[in-house]
N, C-alpha and C. Protein backbone atom coordinates (compact mmCIF):
# COMPACT_ATOMS: atom_id res chain seq x y z
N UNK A 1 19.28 -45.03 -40.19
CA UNK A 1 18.96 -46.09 -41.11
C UNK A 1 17.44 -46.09 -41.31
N UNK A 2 16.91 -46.18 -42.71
CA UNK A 2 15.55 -46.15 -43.20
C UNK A 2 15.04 -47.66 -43.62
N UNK A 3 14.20 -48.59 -43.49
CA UNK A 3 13.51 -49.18 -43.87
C UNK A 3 12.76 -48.59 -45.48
N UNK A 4 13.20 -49.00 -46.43
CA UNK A 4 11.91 -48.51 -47.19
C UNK A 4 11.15 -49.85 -48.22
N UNK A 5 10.18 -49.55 -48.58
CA UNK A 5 9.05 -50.25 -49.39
C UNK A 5 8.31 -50.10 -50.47
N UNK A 6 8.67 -50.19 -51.99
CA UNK A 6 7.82 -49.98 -53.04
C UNK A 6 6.47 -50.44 -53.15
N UNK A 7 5.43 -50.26 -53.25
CA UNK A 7 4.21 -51.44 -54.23
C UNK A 7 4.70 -51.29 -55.44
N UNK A 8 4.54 -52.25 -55.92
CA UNK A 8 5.11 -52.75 -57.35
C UNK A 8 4.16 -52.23 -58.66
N UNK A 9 2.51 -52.11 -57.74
CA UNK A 9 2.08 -51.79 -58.67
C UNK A 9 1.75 -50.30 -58.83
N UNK A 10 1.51 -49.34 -57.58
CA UNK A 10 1.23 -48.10 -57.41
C UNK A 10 2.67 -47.39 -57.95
N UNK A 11 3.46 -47.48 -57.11
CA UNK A 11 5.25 -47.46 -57.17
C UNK A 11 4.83 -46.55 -55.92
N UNK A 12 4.05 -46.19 -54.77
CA UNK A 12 3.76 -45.82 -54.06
C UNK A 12 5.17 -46.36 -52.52
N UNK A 13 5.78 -45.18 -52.45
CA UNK A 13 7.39 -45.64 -51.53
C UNK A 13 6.36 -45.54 -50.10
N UNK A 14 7.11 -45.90 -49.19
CA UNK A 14 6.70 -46.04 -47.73
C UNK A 14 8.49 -46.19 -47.01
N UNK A 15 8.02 -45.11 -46.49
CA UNK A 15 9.78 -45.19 -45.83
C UNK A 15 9.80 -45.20 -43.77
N UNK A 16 10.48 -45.91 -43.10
CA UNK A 16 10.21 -46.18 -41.80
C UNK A 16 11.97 -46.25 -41.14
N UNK A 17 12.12 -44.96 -40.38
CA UNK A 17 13.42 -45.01 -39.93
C UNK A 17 13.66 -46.01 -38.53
N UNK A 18 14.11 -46.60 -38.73
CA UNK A 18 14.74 -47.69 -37.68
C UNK A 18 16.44 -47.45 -37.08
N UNK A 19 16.74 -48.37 -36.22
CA UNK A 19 17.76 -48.00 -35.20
C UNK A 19 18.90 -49.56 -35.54
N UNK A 20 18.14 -50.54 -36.01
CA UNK A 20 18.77 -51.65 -36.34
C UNK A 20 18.19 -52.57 -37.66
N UNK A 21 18.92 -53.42 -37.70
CA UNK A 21 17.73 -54.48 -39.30
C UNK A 21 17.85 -56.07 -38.59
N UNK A 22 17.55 -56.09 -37.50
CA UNK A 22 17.53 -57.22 -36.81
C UNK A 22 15.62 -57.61 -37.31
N UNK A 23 15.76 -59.23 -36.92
CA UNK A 23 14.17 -59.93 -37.77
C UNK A 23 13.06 -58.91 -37.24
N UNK A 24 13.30 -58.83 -35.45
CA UNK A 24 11.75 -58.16 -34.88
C UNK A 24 11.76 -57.08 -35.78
N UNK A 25 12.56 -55.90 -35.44
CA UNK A 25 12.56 -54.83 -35.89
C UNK A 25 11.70 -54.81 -37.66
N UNK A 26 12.17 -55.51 -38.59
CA UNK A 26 11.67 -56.04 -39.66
C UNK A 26 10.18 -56.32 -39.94
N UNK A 27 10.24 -57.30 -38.86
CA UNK A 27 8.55 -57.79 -38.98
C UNK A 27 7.64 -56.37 -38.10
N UNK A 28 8.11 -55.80 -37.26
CA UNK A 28 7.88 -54.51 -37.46
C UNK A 28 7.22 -53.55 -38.33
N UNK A 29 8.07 -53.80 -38.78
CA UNK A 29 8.09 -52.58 -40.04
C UNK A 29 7.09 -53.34 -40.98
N UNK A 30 7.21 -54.54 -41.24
CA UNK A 30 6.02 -54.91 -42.60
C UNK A 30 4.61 -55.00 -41.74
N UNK A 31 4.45 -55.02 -40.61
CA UNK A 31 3.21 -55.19 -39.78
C UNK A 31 2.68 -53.11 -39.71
N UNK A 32 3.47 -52.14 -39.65
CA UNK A 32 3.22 -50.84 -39.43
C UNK A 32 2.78 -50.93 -40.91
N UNK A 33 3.54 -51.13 -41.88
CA UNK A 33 3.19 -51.24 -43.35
C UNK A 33 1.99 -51.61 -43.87
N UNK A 34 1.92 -52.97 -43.22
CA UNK A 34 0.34 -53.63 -43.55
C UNK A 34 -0.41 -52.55 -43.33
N UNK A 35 -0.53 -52.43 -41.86
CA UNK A 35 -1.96 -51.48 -41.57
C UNK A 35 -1.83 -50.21 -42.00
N UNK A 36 -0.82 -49.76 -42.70
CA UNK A 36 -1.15 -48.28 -43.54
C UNK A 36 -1.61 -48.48 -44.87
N UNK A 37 -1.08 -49.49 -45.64
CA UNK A 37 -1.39 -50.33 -46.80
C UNK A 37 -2.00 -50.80 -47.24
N UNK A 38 -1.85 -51.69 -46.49
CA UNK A 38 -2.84 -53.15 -46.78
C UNK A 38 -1.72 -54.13 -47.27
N UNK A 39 -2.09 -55.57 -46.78
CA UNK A 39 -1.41 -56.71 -47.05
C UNK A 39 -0.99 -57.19 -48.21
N UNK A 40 0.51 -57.37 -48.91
CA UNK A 40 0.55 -57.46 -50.33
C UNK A 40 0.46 -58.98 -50.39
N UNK A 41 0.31 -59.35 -51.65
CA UNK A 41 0.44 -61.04 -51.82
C UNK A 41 2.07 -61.58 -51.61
N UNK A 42 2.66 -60.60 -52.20
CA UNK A 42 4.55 -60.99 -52.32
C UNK A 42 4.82 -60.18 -52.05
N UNK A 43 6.14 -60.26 -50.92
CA UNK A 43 7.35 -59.24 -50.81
C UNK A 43 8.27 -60.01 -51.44
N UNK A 44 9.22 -58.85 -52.07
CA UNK A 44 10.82 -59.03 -52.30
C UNK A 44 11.39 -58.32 -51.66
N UNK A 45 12.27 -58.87 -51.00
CA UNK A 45 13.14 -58.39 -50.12
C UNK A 45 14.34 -58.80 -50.88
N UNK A 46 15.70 -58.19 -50.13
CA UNK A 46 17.34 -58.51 -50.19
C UNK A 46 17.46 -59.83 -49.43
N UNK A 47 18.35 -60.37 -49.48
CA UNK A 47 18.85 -61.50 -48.39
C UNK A 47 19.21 -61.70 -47.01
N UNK A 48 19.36 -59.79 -46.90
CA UNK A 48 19.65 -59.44 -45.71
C UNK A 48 18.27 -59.66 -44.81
N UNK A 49 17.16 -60.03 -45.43
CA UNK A 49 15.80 -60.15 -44.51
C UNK A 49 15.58 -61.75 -44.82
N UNK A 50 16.56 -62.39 -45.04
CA UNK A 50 16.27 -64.11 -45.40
C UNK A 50 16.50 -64.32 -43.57
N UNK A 51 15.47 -64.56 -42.52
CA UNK A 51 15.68 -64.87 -41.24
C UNK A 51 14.17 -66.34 -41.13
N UNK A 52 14.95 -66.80 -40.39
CA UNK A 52 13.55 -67.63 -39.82
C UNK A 52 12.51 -66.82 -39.02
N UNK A 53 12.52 -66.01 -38.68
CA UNK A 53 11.40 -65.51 -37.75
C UNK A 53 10.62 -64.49 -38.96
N UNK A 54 11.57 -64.16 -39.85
CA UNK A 54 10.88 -63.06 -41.12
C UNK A 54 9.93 -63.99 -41.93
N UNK A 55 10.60 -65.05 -42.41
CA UNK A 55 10.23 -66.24 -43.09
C UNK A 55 9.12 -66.94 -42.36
N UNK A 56 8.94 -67.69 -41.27
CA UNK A 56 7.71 -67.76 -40.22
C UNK A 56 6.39 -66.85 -40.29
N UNK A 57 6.89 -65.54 -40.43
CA UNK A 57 5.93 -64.14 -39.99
C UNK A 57 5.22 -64.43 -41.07
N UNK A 58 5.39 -64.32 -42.46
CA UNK A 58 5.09 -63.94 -43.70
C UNK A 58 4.44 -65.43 -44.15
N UNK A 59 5.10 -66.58 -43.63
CA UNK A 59 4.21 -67.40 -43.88
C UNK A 59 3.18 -67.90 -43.34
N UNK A 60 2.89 -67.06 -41.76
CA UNK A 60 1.58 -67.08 -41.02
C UNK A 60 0.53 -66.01 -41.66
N UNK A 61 1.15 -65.14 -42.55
CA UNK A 61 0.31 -63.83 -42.65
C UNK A 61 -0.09 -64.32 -44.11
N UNK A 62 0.58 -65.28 -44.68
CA UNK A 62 -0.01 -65.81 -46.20
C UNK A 62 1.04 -64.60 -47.10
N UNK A 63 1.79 -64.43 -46.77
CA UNK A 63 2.22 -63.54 -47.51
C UNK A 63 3.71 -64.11 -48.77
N UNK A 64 3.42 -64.66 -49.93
CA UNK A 64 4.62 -65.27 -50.77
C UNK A 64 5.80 -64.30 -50.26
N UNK A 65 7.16 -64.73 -50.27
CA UNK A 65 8.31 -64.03 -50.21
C UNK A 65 9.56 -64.52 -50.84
N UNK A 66 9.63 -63.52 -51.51
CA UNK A 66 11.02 -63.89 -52.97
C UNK A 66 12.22 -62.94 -52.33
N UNK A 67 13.58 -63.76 -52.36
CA UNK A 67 14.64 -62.95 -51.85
C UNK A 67 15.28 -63.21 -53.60
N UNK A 68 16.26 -61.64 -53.44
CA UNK A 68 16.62 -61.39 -54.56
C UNK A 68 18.11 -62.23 -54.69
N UNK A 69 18.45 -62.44 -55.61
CA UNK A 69 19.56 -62.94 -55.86
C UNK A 69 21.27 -61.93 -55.87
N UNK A 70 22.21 -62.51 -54.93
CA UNK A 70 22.99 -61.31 -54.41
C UNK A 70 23.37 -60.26 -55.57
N UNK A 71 23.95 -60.75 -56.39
CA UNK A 71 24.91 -59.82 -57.88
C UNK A 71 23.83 -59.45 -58.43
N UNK A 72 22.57 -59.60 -58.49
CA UNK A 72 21.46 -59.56 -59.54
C UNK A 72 20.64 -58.28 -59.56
N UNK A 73 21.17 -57.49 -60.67
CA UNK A 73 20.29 -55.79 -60.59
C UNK A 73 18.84 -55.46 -60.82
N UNK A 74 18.45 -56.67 -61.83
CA UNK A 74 17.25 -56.80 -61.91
C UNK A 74 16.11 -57.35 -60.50
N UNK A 75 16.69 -58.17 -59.67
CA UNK A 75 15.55 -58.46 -58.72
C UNK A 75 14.90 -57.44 -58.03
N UNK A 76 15.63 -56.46 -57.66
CA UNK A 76 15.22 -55.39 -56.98
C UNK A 76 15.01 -53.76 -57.46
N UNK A 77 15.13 -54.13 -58.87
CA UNK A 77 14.97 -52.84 -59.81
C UNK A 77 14.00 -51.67 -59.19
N UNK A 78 12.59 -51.97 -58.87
CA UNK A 78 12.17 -50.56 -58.03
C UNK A 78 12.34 -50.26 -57.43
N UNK A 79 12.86 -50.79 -56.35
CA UNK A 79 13.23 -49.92 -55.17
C UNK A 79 14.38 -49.81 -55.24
N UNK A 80 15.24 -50.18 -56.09
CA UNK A 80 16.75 -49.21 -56.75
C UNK A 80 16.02 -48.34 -57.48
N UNK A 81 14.96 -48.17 -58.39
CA UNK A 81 15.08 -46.79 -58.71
C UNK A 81 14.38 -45.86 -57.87
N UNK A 82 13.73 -46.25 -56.97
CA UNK A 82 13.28 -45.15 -55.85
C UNK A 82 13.84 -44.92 -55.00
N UNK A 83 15.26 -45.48 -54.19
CA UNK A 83 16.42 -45.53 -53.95
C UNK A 83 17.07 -43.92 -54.39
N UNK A 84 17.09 -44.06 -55.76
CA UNK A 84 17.84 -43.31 -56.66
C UNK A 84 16.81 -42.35 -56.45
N UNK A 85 15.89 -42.07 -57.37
CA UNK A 85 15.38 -40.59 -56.51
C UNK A 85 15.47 -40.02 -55.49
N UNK A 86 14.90 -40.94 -54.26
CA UNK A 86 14.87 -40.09 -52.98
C UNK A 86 16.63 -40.15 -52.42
N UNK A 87 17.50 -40.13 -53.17
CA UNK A 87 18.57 -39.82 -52.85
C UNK A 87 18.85 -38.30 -53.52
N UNK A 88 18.38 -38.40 -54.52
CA UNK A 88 18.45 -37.42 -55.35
C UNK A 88 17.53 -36.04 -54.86
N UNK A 89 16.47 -36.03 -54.30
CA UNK A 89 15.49 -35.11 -53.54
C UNK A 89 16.19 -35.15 -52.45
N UNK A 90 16.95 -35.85 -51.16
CA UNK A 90 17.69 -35.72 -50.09
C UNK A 90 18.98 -34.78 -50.36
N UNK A 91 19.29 -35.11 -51.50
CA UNK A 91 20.51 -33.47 -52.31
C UNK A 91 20.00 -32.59 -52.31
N UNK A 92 18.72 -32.54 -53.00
CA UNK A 92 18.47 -31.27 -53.19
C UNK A 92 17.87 -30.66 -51.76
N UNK A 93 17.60 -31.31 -51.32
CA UNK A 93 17.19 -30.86 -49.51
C UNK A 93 18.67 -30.53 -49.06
N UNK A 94 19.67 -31.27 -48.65
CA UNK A 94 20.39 -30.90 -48.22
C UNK A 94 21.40 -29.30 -48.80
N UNK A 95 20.86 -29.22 -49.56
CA UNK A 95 21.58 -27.80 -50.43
C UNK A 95 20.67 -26.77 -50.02
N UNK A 96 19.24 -26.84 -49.88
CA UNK A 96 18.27 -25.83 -49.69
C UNK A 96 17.96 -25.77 -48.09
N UNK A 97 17.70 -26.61 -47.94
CA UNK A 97 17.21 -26.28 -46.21
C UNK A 97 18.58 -27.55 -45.36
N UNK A 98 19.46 -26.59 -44.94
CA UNK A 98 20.52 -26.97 -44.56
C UNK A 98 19.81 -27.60 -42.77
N UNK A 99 19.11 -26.63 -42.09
CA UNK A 99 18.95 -27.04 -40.83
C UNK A 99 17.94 -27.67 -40.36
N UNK A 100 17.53 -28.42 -41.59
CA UNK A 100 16.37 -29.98 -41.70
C UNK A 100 17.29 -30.66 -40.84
N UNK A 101 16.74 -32.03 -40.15
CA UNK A 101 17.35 -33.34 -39.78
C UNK A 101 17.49 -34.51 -41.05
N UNK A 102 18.22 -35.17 -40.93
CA UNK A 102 17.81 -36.27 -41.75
C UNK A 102 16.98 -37.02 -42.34
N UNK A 103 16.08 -36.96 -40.72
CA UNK A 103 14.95 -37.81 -40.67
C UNK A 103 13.81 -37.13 -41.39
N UNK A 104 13.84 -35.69 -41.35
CA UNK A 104 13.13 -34.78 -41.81
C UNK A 104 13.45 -34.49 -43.56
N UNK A 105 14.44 -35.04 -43.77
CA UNK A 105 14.56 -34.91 -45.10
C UNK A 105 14.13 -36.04 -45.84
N UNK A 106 14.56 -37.53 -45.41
CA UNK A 106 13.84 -38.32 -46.02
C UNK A 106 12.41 -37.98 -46.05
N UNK A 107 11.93 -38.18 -44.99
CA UNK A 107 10.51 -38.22 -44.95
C UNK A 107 9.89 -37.16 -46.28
N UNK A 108 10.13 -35.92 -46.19
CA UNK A 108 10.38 -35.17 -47.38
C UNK A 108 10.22 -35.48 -48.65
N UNK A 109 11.40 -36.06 -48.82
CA UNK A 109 11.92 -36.31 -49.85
C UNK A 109 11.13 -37.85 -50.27
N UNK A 110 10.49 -38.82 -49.75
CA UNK A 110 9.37 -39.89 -49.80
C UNK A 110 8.15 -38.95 -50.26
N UNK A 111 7.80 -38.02 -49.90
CA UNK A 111 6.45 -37.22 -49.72
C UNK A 111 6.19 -36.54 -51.23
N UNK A 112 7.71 -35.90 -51.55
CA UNK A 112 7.89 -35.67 -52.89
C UNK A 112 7.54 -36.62 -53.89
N UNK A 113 8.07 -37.70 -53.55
CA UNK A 113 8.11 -39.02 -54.46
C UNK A 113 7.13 -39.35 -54.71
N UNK A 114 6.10 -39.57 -53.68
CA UNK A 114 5.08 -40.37 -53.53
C UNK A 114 3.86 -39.39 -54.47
N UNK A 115 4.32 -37.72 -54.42
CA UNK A 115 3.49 -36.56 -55.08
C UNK A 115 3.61 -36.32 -56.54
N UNK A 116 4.35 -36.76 -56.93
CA UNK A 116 5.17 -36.10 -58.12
C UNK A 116 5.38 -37.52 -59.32
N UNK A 117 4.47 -36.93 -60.48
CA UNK A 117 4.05 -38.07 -61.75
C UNK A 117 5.26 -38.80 -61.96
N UNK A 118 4.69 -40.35 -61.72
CA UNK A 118 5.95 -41.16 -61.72
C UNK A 118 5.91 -41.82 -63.23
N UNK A 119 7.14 -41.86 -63.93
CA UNK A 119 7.54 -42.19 -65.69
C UNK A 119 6.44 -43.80 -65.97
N UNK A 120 6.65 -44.40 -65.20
CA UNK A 120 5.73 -45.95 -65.41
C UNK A 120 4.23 -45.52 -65.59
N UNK A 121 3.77 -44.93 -64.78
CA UNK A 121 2.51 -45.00 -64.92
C UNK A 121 2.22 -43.80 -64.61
N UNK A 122 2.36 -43.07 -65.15
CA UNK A 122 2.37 -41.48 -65.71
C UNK A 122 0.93 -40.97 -64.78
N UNK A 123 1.15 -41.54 -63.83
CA UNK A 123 0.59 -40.26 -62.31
C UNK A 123 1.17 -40.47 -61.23
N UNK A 124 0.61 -40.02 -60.03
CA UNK A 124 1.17 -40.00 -58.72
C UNK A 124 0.91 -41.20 -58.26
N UNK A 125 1.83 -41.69 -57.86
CA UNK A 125 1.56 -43.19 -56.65
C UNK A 125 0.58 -43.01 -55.94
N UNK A 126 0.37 -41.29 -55.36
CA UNK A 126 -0.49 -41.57 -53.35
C UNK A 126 -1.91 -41.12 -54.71
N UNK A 127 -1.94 -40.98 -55.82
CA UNK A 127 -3.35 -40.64 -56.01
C UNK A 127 -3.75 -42.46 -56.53
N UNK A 128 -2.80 -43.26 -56.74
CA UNK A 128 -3.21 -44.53 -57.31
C UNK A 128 -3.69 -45.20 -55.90
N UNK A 129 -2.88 -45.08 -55.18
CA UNK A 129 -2.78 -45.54 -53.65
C UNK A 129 -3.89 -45.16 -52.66
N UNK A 130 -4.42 -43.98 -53.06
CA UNK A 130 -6.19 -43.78 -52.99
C UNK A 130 -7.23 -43.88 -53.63
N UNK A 131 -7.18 -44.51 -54.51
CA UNK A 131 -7.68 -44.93 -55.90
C UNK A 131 -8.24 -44.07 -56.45
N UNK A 132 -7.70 -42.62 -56.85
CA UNK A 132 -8.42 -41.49 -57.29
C UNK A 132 -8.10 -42.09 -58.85
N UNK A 133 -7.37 -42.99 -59.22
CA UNK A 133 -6.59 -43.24 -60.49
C UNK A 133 -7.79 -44.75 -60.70
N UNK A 134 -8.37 -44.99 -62.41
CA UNK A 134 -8.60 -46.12 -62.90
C UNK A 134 -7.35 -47.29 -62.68
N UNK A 135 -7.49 -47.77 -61.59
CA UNK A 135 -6.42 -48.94 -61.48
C UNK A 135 -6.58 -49.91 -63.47
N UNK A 136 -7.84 -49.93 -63.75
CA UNK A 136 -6.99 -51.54 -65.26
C UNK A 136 -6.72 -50.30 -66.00
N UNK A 137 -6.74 -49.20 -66.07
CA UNK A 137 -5.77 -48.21 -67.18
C UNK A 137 -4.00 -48.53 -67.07
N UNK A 138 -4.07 -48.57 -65.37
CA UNK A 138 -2.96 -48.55 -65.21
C UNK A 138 -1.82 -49.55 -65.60
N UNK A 139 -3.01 -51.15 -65.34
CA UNK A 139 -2.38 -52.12 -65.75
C UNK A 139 -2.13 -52.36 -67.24
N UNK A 140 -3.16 -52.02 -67.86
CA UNK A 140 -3.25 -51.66 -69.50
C UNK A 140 -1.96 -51.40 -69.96
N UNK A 141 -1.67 -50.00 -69.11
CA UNK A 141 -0.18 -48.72 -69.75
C UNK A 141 1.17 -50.07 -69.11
N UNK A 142 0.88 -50.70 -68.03
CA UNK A 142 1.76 -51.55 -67.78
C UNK A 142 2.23 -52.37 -68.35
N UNK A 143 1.08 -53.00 -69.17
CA UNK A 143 1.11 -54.42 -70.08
C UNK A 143 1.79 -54.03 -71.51
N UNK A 144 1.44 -52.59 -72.05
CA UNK A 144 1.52 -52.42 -73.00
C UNK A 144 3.31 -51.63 -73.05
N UNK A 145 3.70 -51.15 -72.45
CA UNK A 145 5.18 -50.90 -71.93
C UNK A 145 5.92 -51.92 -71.29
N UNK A 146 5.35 -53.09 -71.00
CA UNK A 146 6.32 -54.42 -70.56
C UNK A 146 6.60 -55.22 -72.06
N UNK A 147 5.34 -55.05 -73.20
CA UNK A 147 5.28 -55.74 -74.06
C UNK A 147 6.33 -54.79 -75.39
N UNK A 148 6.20 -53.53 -75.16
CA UNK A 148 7.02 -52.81 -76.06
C UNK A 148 8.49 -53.15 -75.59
N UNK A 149 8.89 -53.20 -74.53
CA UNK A 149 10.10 -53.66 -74.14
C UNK A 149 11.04 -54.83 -74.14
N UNK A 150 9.83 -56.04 -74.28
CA UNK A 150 10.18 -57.10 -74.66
C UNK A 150 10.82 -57.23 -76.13
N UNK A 151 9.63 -56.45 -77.36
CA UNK A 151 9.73 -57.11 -78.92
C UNK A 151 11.34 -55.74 -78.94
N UNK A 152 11.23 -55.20 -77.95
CA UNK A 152 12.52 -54.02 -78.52
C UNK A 152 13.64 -54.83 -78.06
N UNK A 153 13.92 -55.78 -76.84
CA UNK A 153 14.90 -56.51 -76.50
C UNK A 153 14.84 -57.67 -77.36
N UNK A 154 13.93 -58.20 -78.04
CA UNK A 154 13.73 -59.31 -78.87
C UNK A 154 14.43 -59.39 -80.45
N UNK A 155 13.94 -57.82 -80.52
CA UNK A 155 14.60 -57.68 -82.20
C UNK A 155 15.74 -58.06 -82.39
N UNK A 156 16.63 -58.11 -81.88
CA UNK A 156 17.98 -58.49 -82.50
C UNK A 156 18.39 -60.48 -82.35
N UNK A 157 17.36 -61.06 -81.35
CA UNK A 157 17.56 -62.04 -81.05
C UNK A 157 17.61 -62.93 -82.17
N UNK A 158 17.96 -63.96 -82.33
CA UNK A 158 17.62 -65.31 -83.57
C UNK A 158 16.86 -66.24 -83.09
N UNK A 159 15.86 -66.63 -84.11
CA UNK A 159 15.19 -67.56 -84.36
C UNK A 159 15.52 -69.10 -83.39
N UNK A 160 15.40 -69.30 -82.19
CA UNK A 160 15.81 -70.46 -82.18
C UNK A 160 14.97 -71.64 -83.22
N UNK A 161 16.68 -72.78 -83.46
CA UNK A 161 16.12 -73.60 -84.44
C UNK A 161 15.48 -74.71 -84.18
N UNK A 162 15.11 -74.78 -84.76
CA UNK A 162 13.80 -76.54 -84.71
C UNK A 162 14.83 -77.74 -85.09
N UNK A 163 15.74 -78.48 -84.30
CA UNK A 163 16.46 -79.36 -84.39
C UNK A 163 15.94 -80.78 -84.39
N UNK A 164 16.07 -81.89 -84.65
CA UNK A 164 15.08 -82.92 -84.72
C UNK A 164 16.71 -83.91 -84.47
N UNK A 165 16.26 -84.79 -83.46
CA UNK A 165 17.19 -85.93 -83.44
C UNK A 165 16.98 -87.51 -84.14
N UNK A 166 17.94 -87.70 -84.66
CA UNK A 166 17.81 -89.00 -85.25
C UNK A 166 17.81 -90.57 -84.53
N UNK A 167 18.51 -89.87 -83.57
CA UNK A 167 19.32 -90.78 -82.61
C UNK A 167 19.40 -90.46 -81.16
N UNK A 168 18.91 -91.21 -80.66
CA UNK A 168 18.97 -90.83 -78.63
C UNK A 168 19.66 -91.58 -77.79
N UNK A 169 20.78 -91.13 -77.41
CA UNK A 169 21.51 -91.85 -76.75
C UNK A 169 21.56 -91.95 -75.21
N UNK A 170 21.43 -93.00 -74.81
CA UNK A 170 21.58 -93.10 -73.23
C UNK A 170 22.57 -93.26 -72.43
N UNK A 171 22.51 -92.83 -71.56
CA UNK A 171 23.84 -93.43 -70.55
C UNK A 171 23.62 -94.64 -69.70
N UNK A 172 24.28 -95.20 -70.20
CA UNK A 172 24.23 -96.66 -69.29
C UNK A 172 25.43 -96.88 -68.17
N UNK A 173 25.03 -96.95 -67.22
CA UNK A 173 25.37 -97.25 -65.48
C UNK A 173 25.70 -98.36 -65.42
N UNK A 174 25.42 -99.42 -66.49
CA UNK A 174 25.95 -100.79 -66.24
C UNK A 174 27.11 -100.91 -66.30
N UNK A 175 27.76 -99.88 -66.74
CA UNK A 175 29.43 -99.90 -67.18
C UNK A 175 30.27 -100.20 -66.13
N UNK A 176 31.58 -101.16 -66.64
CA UNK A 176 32.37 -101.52 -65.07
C UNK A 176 33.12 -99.98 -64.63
N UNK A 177 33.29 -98.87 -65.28
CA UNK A 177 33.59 -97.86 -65.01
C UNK A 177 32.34 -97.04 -63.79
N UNK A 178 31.06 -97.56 -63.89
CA UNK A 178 30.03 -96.76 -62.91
C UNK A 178 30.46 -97.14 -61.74
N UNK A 179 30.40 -96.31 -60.27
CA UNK A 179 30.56 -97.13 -58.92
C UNK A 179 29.34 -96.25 -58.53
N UNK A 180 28.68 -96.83 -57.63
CA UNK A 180 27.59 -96.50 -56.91
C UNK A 180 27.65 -96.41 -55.32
């Protein structure tokens, strides 16, 4: 079992094989994280890390924490799609170098990821992640591909209308039908 971790803004993966997903083990892993990293303002996590001792940790370290909503594909969209790659590089490992370990393939297959020009922000994570990259270009190409995506999901929408009431009606509690 792997621990892994997007930055949201590099897309820079960080992957940490573990033995269980119990809280220590967890706070673990975001404390090894920090000090390779550096401290983010927000994690999103799954629900499966909704613990009081996770929740405690993160709010001694100042750190905001958003759990995703269970059915919901969007909360956790990057690290489903980096998910999806390094599953996809763990195939192709497992077809080519058959007498890798597992552990040796993720790691790999993270190393790839982390090397290799990512579609959002059209370079490498570990060169953003060393700041060999103009970080406000990046946010720029960000802003300007969040905003193309919006008016393209927008176009088909309608106008909401400008309704005006004549009349406002209240509910009144005085009624012998209310019980309190």
């Amino acid at each position: 079992m792997f621990f892994t971790g997007v930055d949201k803004f590099s897309k820079h993966m960080y992957t940490k094989e573990s033995t269980d997903k119990n809280a220590i083990t967890f706070i673990q892993y975001i404390r090894e994280r920090n000090s390779c990293l550096g401290k983010p303002r927000k994690l999103v996590a799954d629900n499966e890390f909704n613990m009081v001792n996770v929740k405690e940790f993160l709010r001694q370290e100042s750190i905001e924490i958003h759990f995703t909503s269970p059915k919901s594909h969007t909360g956790n969209s990057d690290i489903s799609r980096a998910h999806s790659s390094l599953l996809e590089h763990i195939r192709t490992l497992t077809l080519t170098a058959r007498d890798m370990s597992i552990s040796e393939k993720v790691l790999k297959a993270t190393e790839f990821y982390n090397t290799t020009i990512h579609s959002t922000i059209n370079c490498k994570p570990l060169d953003v992640q060393l700041g060999q990259v103009d970080k406000s270009k990046i946010a720029q190409l960000m802003q300007e591909k969040k905003e193309k995506w919006l008016s393209y999901c927008n176009k088909n929408r309608e106008q909401q209308q400008n309704i005006t009431h004549d009349k406002v009606y209240i509910k009144n509690y005085v009624n012998e039908r209310y019980k309190e």
